[in-house]
C-alpha atoms as a PDB file:
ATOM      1  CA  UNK A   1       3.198 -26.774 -17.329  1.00  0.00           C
ATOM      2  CA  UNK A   2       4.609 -23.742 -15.490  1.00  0.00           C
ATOM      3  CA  UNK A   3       2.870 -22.878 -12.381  1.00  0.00           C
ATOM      4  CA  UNK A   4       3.051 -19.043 -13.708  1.00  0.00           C
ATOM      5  CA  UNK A   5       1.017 -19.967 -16.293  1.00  0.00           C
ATOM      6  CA  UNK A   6      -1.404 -22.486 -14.497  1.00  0.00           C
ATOM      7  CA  UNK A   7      -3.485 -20.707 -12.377  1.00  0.00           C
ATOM      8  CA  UNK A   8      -4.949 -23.691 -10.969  1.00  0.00           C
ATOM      9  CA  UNK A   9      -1.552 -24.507  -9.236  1.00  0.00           C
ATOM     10  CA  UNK A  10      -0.787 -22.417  -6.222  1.00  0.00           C
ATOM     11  CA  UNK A  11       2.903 -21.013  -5.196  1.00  0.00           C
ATOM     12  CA  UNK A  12       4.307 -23.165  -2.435  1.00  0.00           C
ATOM     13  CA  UNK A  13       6.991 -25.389  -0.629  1.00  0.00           C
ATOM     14  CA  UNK A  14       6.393 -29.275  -2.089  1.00  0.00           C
ATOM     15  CA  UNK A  15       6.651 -31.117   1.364  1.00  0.00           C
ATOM     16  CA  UNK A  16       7.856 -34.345  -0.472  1.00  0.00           C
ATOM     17  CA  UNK A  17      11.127 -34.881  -1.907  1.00  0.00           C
ATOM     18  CA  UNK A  18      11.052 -35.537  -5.701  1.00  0.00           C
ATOM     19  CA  UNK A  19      12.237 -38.600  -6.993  1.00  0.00           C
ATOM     20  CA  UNK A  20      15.346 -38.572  -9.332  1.00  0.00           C
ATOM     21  CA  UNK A  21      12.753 -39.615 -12.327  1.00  0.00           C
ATOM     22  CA  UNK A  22      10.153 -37.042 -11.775  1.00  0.00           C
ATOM     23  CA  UNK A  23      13.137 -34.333 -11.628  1.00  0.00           C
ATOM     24  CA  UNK A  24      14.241 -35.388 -14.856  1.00  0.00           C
ATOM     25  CA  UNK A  25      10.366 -35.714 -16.490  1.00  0.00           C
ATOM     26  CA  UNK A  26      10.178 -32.022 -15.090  1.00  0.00           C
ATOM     27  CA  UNK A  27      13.008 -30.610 -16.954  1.00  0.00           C
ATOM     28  CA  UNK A  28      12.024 -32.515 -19.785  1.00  0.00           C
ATOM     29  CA  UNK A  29       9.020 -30.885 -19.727  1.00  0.00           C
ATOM     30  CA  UNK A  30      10.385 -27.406 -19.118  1.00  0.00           C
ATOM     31  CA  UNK A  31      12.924 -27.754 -22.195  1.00  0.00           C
ATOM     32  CA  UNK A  32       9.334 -28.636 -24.314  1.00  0.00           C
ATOM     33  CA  UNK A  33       7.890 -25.506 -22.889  1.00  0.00           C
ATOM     34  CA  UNK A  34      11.029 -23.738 -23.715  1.00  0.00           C
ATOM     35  CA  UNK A  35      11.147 -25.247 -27.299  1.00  0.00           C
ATOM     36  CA  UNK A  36       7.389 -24.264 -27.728  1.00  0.00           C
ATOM     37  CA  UNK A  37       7.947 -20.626 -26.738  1.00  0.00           C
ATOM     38  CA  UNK A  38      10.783 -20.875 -29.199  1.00  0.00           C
ATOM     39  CA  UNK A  39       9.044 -22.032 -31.931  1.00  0.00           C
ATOM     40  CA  UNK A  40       6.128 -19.297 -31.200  1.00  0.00           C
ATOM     41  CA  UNK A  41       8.456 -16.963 -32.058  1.00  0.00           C
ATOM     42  CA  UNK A  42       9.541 -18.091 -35.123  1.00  0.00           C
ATOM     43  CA  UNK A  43       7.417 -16.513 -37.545  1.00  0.00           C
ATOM     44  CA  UNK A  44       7.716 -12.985 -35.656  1.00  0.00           C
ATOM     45  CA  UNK A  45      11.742 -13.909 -36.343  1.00  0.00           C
ATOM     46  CA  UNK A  46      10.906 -14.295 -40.199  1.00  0.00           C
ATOM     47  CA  UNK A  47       9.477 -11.421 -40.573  1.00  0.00           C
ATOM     48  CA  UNK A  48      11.792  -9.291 -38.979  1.00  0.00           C
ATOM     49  CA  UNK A  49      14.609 -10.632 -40.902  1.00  0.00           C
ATOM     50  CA  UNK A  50      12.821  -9.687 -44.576  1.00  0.00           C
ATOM     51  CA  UNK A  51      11.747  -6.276 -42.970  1.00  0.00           C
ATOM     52  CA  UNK A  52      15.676  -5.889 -42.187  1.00  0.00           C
ATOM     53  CA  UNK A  53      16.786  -6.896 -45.324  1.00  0.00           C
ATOM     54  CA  UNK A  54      13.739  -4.656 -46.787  1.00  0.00           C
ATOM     55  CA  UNK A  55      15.050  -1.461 -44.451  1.00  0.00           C
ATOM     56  CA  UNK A  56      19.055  -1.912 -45.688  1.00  0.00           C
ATOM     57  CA  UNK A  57      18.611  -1.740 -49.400  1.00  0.00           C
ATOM     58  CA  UNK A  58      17.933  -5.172 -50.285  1.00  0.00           C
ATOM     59  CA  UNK A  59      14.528  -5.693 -51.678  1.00  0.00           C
ATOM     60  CA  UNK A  60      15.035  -8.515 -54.533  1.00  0.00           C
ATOM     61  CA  UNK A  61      16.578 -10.984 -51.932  1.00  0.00           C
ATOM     62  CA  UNK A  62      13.437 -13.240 -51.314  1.00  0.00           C
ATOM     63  CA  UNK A  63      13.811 -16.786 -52.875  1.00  0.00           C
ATOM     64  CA  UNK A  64      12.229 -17.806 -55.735  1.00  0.00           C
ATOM     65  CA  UNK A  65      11.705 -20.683 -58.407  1.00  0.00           C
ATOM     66  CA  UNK A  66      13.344 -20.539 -61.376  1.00  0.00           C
ATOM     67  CA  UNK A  67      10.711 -21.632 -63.519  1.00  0.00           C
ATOM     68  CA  UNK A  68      13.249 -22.887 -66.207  1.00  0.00           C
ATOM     69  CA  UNK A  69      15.653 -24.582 -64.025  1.00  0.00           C
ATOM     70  CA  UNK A  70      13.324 -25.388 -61.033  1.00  0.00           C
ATOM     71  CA  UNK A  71      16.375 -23.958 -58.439  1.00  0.00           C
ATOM     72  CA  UNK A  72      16.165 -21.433 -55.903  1.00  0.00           C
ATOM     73  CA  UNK A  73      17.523 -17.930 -56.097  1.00  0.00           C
ATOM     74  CA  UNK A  74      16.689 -14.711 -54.987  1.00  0.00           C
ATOM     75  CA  UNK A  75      14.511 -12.181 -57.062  1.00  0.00           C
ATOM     76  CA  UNK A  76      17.277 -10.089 -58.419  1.00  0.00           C
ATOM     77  CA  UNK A  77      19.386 -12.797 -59.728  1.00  0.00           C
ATOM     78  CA  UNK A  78      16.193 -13.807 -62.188  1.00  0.00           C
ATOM     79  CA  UNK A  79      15.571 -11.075 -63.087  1.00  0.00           C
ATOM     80  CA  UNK A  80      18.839 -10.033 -64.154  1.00  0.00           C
ATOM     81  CA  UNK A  81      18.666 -13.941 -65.694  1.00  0.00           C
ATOM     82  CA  UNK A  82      15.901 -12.183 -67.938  1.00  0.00           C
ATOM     83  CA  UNK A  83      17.554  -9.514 -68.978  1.00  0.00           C
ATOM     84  CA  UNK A  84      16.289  -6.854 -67.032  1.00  0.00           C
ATOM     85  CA  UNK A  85      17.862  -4.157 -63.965  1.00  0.00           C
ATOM     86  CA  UNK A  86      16.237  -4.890 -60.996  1.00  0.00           C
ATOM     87  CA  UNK A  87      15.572  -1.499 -59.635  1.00  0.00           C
ATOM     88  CA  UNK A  88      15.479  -0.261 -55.938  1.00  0.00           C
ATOM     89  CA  UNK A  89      13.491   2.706 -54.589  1.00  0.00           C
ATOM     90  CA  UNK A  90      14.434   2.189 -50.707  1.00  0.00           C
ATOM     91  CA  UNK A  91      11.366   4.631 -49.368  1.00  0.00           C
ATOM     92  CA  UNK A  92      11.839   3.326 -45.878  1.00  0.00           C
ATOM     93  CA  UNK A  93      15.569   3.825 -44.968  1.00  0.00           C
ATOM     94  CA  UNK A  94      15.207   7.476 -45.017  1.00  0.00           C
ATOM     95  CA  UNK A  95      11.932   7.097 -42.736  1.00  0.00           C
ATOM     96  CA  UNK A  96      13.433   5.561 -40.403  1.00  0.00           C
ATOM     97  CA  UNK A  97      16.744   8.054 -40.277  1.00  0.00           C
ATOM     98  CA  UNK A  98      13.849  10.356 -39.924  1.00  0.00           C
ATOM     99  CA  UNK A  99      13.084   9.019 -36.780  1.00  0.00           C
ATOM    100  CA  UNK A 100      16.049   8.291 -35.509  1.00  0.00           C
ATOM    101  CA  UNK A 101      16.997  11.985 -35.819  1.00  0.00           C
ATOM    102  CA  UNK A 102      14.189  13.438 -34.028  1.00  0.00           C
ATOM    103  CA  UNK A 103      14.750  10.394 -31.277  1.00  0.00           C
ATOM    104  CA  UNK A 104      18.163  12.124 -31.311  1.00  0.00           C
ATOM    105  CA  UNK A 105      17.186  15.811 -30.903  1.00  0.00           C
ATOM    106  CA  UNK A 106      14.819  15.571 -28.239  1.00  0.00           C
ATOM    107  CA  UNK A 107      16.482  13.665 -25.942  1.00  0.00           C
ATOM    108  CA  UNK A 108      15.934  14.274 -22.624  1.00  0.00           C
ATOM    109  CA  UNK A 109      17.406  13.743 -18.922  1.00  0.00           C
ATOM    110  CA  UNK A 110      15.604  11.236 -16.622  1.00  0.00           C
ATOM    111  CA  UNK A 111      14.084  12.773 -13.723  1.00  0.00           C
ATOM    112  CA  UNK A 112      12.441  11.192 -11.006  1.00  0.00           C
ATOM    113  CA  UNK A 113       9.851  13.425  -8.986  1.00  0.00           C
ATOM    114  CA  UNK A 114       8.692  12.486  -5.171  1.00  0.00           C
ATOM    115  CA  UNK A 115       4.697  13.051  -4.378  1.00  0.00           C
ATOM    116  CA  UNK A 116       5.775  13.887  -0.744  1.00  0.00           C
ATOM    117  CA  UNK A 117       7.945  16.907  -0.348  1.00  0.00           C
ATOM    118  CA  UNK A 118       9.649  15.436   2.679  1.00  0.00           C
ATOM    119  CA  UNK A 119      10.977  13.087   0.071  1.00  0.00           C
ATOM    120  CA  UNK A 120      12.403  15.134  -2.407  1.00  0.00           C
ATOM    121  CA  UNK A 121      15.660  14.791  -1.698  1.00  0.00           C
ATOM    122  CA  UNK A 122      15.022  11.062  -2.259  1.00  0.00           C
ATOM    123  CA  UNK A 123      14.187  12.119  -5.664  1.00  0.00           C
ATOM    124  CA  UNK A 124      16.880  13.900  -6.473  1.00  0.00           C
ATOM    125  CA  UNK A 125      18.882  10.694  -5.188  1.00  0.00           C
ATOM    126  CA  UNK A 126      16.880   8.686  -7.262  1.00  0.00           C
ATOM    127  CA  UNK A 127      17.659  11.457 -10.443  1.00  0.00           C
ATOM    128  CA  UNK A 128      21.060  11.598 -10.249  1.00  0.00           C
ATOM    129  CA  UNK A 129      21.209   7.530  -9.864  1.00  0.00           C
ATOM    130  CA  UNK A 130      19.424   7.065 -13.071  1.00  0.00           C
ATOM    131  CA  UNK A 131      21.677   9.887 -15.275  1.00  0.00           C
ATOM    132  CA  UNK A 132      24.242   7.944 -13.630  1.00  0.00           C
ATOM    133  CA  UNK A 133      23.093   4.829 -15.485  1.00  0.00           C
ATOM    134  CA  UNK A 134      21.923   6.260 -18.361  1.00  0.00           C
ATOM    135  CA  UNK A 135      25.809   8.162 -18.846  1.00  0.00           C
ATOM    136  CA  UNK A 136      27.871   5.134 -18.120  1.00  0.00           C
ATOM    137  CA  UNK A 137      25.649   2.712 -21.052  1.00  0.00           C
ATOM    138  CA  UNK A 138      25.220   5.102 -23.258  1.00  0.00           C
ATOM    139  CA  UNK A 139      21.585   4.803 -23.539  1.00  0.00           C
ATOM    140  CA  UNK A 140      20.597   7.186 -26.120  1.00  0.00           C
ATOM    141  CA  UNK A 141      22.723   5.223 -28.671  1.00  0.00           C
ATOM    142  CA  UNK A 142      20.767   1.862 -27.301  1.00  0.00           C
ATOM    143  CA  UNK A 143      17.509   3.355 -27.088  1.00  0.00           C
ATOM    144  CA  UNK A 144      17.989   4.550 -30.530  1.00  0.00           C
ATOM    145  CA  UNK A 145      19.461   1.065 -31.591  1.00  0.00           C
ATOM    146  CA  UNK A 146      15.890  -0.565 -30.057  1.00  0.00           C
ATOM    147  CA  UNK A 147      13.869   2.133 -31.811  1.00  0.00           C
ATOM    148  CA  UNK A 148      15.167   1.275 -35.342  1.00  0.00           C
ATOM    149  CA  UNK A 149      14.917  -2.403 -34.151  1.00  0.00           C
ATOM    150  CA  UNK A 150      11.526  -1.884 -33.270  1.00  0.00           C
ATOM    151  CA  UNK A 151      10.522   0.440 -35.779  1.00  0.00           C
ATOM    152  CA  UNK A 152      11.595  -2.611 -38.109  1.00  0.00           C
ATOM    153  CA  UNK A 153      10.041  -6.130 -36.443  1.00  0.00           C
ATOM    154  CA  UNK A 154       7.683  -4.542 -33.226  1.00  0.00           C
ATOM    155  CA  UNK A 155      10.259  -6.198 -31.065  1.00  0.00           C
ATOM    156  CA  UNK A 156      12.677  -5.092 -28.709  1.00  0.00           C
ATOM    157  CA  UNK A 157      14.690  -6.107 -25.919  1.00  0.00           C
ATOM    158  CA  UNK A 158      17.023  -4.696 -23.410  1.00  0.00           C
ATOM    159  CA  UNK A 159      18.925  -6.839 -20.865  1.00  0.00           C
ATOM    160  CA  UNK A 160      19.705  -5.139 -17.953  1.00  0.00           C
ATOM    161  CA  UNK A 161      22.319  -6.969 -14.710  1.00  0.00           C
ATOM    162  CA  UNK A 162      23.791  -6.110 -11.827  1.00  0.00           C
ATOM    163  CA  UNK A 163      27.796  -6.689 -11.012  1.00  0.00           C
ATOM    164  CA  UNK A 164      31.075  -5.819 -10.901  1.00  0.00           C
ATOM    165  CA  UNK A 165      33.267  -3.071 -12.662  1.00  0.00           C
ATOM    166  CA  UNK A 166      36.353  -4.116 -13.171  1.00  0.00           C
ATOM    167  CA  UNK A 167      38.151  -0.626 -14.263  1.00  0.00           C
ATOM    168  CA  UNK A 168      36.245   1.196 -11.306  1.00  0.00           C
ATOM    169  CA  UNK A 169      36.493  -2.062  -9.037  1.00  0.00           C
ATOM    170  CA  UNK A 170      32.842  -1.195  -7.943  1.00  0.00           C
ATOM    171  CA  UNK A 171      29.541  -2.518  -8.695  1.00  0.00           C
ATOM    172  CA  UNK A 172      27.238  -1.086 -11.748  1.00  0.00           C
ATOM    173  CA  UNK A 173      24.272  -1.545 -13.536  1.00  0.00           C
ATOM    174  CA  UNK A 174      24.802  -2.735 -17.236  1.00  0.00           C
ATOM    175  CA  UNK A 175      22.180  -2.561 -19.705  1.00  0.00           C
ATOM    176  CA  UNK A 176      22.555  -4.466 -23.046  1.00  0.00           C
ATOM    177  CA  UNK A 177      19.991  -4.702 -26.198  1.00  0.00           C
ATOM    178  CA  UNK A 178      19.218  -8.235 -27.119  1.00  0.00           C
ATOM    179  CA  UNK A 179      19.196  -9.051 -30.681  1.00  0.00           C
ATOM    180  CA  UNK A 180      15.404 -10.075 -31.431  1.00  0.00           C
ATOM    181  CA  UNK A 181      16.430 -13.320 -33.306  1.00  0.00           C
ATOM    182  CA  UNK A 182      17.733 -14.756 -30.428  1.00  0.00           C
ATOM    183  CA  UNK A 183      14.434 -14.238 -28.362  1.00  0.00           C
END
């Protein structure tokens, strides 16, 4: 178990060397914690891909029984089977462009405010760091990527790292979404 998650286990140097075996038996046992957080996920995964495919139009893809044939195939291949128009009324889509344009419109400009007035300038610093960031990712169209992301599964996730530029040859900060599925 990971000693995050143990409380009984306190932080601290081991003052034995581990064996080769009980170095592999621990990553074994950190690839099954992996795989179990990993499979936790899965049904959050589900979901959001149906409430996707519900948000872009197509509502009649779920997978069904034929009950003549016994085969799988999505709603709106049986029931064009039967003779009928499978009809779509997309009532979310436009919600969430709803959204997205008021995200849009009232955007606003990270500030960051000191307490202590002797530190304001550090502030200001700390301002014009953060626009910096913000300009260079392009983090209204992200933010507004993770809203609609959210707005669709109640998941989102940015990664954010630390290195080199190579067009400015200087160091940035990057900041990329993370597509939920791969959580």
């Amino acid at each position: 178990m990971n000693k995050f998650l143990d409380k009984r286990v306190k932080p601290g140097k081991d003052s034995k060397k581990k064996s080769e075996s009980d170095v592999k038996g621990s990553a074994r046992e950190f690839l099954e914690e992996c795989a179990a957080c990993w499979n936790s996920l899965s049904e959050a995964r589900r979901k959001l891909r149906r409430s996707l495919m519900y948000s872009y139009g197509d509502q009649w893809g779920d997978y069904v029984t034929d009950p003549d044939t016994l085969t799988q195939m999505t709603e709106g291949e049986l029931i064009k089977k039967n003779g009928k128009v499978p009809l779509k009324n997309n009532m979310i889509a436009p919600i969430l462009s709803n959204i997205d344009g008021q995200l849009r419109q009232n955007l606003m400009r990270p500030v960051c405010i000191a307490r202590d007035q002797n530190e304001s300038k550090i502030g200001e610093m700390m301002s014009v760091a953060i626009e910096y960031v913000h300009d260079i990712n392009e983090l209204e169209e992200l933010d507004a990527d993770s809203m609609r992301m959210l707005l669709n599964g109640g998941m989102v996730a940015q990664r954010i790292e630390y290195g080199v530029n190579p067009t400015k040859d200087r160091r940035d900060v990057w900041i990329h979404n993370v597509n939920p599925s791969r959580l």
